[in-house]
Protein backbone atom coordinates (compact mmCIF):
# COMPACT_ATOMS: atom_id res chain seq x y z
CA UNK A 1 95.64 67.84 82.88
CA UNK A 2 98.32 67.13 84.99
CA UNK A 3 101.61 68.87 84.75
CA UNK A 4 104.59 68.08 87.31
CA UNK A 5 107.55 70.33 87.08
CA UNK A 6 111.03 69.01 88.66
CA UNK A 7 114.57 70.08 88.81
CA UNK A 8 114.77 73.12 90.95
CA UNK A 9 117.25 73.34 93.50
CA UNK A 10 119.90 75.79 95.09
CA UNK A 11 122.37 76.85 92.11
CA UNK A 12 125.69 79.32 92.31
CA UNK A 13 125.80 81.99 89.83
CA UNK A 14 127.22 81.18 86.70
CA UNK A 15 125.81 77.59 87.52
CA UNK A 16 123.26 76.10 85.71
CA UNK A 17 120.01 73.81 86.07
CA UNK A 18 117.84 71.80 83.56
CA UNK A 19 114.01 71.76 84.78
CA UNK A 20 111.90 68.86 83.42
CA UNK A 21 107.75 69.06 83.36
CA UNK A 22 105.99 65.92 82.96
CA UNK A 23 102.58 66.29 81.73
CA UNK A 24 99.76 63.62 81.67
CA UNK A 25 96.14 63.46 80.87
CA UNK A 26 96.25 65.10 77.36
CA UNK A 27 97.89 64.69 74.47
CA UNK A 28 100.20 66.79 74.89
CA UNK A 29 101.46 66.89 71.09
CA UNK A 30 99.20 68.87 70.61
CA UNK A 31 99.63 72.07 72.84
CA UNK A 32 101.76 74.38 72.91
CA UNK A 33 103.94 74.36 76.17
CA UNK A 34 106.23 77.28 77.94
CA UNK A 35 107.54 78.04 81.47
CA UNK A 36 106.34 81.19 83.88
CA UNK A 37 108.58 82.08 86.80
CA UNK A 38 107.42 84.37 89.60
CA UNK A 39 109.39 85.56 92.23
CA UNK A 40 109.10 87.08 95.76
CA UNK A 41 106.77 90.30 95.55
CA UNK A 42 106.69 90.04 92.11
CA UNK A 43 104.52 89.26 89.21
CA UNK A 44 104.78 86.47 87.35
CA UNK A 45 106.60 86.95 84.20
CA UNK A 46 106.76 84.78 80.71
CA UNK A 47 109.69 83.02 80.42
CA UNK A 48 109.63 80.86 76.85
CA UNK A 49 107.21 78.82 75.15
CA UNK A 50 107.35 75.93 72.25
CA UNK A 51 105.43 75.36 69.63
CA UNK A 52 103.98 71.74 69.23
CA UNK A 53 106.71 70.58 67.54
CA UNK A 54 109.15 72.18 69.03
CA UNK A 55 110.56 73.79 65.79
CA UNK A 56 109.37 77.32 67.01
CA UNK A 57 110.68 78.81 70.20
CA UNK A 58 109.92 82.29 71.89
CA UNK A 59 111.99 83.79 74.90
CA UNK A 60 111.68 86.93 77.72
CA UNK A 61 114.66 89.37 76.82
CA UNK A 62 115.86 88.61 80.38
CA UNK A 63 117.03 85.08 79.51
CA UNK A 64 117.17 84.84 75.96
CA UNK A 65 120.91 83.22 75.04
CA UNK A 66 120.99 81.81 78.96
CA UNK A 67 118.01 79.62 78.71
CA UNK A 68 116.80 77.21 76.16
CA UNK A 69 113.51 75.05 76.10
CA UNK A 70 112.89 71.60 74.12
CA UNK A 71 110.01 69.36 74.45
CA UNK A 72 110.05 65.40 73.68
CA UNK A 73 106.65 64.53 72.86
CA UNK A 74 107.27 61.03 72.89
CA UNK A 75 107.38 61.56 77.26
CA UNK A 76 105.52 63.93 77.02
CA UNK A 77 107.54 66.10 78.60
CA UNK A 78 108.99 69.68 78.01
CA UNK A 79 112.27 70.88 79.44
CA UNK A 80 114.24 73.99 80.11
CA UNK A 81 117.82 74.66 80.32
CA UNK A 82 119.23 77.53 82.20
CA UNK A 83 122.08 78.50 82.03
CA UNK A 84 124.42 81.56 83.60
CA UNK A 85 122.38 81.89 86.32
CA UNK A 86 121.78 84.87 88.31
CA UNK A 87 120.51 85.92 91.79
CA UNK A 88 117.73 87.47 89.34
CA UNK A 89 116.52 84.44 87.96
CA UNK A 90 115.40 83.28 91.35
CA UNK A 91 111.71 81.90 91.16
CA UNK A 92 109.21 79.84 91.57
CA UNK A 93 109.54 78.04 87.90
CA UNK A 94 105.69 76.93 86.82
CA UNK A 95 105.03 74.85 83.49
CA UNK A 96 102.05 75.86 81.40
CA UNK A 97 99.86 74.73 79.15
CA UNK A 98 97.40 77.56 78.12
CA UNK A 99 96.18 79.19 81.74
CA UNK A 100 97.04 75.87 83.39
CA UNK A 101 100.24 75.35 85.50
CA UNK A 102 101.64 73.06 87.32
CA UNK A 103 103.02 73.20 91.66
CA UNK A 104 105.91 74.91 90.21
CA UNK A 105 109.81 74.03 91.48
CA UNK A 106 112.13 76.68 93.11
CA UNK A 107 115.25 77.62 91.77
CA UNK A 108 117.53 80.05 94.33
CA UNK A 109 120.74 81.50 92.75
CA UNK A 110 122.78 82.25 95.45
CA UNK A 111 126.63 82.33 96.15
């Protein structure tokens, strides 16, 4: 499995940023994807996850209504949209399937 997350970049608050994560070497139709962020000193913390079809959604209280995730399994790919950033949502971004993650992309909130 190969996942490949891209997007990241230096953002102002109250900007926002759409992450892509391209995933190869499964079919990925079949899993269920989600994002993982971890910052500086911290642990990593759940984000959102999709269901295979993308009809079912899940979200961490700290971003639900500011973030949103999709998937198009036809590119096998799964996105995430963030939205009203904050200096808090600063993170190394990791896509997951199951326990595996991709290099991750950094997103830094910062005026």
């Amino acid at each position: 499995v190969q996942l490949v997350e891209s997007g990241g970049g230096l953002v102002q608050p109250g900007g926002s940023l759409r992450l892509s994560c391209a995933a190869s070497r499964l079919t990925f139709s079949n899993y269920v994807m989600g994002w993982f962020r971890q910052a500086p000193g911290k642990e990593r913390e759940f984000v959102t996850t999709i269901s295979t079809s993308g009809g079912n959604t899940a979200y961490a209280n700290s971003v639900k209504g500011r973030f949103s995730i999709s998937r198009d399994n036809a590119k096998n790919t799964v996105y995430l949209q963030m939205n009203s950033l904050t200096p808090e949502d600063t993170a190394v971004y990791y896509c997951a399937k199951g326990a595996q993650r991709g290099q991750g992309t950094q997103v830094t909130v910062s005026s």
